[in-house]
Protein backbone atom coordinates (compact mmCIF):
# COMPACT_ATOMS: atom_id res chain seq x y z
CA UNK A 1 -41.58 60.43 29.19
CA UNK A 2 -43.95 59.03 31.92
CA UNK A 3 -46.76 58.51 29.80
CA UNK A 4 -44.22 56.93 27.40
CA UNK A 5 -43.12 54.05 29.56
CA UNK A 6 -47.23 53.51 30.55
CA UNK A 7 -47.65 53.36 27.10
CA UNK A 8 -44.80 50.50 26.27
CA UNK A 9 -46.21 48.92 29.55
CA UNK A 10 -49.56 48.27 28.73
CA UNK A 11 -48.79 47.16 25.27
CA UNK A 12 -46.30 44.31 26.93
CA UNK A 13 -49.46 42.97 29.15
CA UNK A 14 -51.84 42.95 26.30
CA UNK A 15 -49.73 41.31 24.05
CA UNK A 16 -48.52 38.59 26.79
CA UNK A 17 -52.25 38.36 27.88
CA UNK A 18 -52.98 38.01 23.84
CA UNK A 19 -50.01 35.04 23.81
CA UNK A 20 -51.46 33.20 27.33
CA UNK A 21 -54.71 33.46 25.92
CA UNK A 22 -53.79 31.78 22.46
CA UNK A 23 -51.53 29.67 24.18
CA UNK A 24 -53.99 27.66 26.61
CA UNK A 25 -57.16 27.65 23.68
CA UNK A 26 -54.41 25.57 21.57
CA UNK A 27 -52.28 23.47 23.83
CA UNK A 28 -52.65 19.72 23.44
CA UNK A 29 -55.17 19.68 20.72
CA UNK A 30 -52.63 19.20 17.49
CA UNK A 31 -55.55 17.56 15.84
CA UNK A 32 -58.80 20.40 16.07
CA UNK A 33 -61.66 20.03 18.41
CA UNK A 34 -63.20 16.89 16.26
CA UNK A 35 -60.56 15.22 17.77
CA UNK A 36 -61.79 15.14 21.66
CA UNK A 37 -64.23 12.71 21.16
CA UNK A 38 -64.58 9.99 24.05
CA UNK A 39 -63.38 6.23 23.41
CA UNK A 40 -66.77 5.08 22.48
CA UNK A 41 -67.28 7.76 19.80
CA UNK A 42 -63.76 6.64 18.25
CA UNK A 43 -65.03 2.95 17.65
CA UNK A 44 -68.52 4.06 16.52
CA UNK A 45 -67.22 6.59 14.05
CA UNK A 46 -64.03 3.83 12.79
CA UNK A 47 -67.05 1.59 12.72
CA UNK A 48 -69.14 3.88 10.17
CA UNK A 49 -66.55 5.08 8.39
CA UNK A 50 -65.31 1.78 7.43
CA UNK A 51 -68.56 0.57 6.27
CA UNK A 52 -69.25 3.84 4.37
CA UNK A 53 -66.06 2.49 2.70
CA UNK A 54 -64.28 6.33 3.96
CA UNK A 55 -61.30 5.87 5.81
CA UNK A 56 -60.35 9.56 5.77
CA UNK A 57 -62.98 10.99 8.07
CA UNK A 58 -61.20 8.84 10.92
CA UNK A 59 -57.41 8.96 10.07
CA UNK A 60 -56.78 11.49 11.88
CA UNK A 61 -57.18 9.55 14.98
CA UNK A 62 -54.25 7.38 13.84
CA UNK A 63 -51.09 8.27 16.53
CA UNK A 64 -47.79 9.51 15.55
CA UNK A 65 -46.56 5.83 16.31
CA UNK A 66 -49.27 3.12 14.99
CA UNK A 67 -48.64 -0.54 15.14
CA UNK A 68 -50.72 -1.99 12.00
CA UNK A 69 -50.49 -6.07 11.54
CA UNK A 70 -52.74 -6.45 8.66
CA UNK A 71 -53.83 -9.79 6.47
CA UNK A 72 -52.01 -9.13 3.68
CA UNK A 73 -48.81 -9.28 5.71
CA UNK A 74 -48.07 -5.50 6.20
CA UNK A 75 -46.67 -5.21 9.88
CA UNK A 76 -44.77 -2.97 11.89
CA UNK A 77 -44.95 0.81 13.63
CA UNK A 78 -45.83 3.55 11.55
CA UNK A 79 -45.45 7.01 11.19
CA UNK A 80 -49.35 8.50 11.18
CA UNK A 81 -48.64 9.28 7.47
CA UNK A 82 -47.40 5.78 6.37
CA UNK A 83 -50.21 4.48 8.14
CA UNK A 84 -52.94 6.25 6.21
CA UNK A 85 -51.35 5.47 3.32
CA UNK A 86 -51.21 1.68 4.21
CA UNK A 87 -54.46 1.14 5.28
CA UNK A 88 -56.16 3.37 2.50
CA UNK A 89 -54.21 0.67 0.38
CA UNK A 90 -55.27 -2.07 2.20
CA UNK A 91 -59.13 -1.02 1.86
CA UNK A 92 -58.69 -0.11 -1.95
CA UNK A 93 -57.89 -4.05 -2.39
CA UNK A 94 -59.87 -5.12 0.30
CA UNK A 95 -63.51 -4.08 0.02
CA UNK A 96 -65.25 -3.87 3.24
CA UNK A 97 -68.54 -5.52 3.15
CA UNK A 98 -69.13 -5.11 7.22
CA UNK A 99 -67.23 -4.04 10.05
CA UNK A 100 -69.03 -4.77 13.57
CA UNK A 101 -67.30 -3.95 16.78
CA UNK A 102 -68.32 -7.29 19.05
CA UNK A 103 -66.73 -5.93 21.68
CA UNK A 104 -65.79 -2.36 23.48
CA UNK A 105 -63.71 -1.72 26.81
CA UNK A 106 -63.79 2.14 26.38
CA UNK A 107 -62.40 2.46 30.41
CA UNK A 108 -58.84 2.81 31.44
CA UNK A 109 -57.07 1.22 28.34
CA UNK A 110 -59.54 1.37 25.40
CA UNK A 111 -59.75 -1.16 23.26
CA UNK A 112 -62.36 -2.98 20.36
CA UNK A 113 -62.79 -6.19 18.18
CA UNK A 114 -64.50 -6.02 15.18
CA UNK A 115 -65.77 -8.59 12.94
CA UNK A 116 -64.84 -7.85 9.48
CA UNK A 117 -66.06 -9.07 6.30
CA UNK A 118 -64.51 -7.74 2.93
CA UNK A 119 -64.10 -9.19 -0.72
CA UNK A 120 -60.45 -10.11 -2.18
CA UNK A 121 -60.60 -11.02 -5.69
CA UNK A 122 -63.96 -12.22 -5.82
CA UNK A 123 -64.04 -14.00 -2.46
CA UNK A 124 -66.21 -13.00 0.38
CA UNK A 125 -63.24 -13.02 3.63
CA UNK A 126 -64.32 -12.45 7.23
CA UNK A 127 -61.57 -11.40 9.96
CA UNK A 128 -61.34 -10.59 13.12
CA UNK A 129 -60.02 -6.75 13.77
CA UNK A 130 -58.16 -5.72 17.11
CA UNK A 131 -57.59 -2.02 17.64
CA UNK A 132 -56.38 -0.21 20.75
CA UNK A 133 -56.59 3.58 21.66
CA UNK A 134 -54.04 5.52 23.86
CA UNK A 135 -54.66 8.95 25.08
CA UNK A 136 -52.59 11.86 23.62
CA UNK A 137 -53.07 14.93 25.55
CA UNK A 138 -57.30 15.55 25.37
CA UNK A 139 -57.02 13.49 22.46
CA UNK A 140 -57.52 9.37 21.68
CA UNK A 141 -55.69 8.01 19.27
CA UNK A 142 -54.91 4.86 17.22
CA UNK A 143 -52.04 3.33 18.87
CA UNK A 144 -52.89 -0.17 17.43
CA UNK A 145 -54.85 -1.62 14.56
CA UNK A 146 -54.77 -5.62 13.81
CA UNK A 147 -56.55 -7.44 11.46
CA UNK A 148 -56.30 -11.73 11.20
């Protein structure tokens, strides 16, 4: 009977020391380890994505709650889902030609502006592109994305 309750005993801690363990490898990184990039790396990979014409590789930066103001008139906050879905739109119409961050402030509250040149219906366009990360957990994320 003693070497019963041992038994039950030691199962209890290894699977509780199995759960803690799998517990603190996972918490706060919803999006994999790609995700816990630094500010910096964020704007340089939106920056080659978008001129490699991919937005996929980066949407998964975009935050459960993304403000998008975009030149065709599409504004408000998003869901990370209707975002991705708006902006793939808004590339598929809008071909980007160049994106160029001009400027970076990757401390405190990170944010870039781009210079963007894309084609609409046979017209060469440049705007100017605002977006803004905010820290979720390890994670930076898309909390803003503006182009004019």
């Amino acid at each position: 009977m003693e070497y019963l309750i041992k038994d039950i005993i030691i199962r209890i801690i290894t699977v509780l020391a199995l759960f803690i363990f799998l517990f603190t490898n996972t918490s706060g990184n919803t999006h994999g380890s790609a995700n816990r990039e630094e500010p910096g790396e964020v704007f340089s990979l939106l920056e080659n994505s978008l001129n490699s014409g991919d937005i996929s590789s980066w949407t998964k930066y975009i935050s459960s709650q993304t403000y998008l103001s975009l030149s065709n008139g599409e504004s408000g906050y998003f869901s990370a889902s209707q975002a991705y879905y708006i902006l793939q739109d808004f590339f598929k119409n809008y071909k980007v030609i160049s994106f160029k961050f001009r400027s970076v402030n990757d401390i405190e509250n990170p944010y870039g502006i781009a210079a963007l040149t894309y084609e609409f219906r046979n017209r060469r366009v440049t705007a100017q592109v605002f977006v803004s990360l905010t820290k979720s957990g390890n994670n930076w994320q898309i909390s803003q994305f503006t182009v004019k």
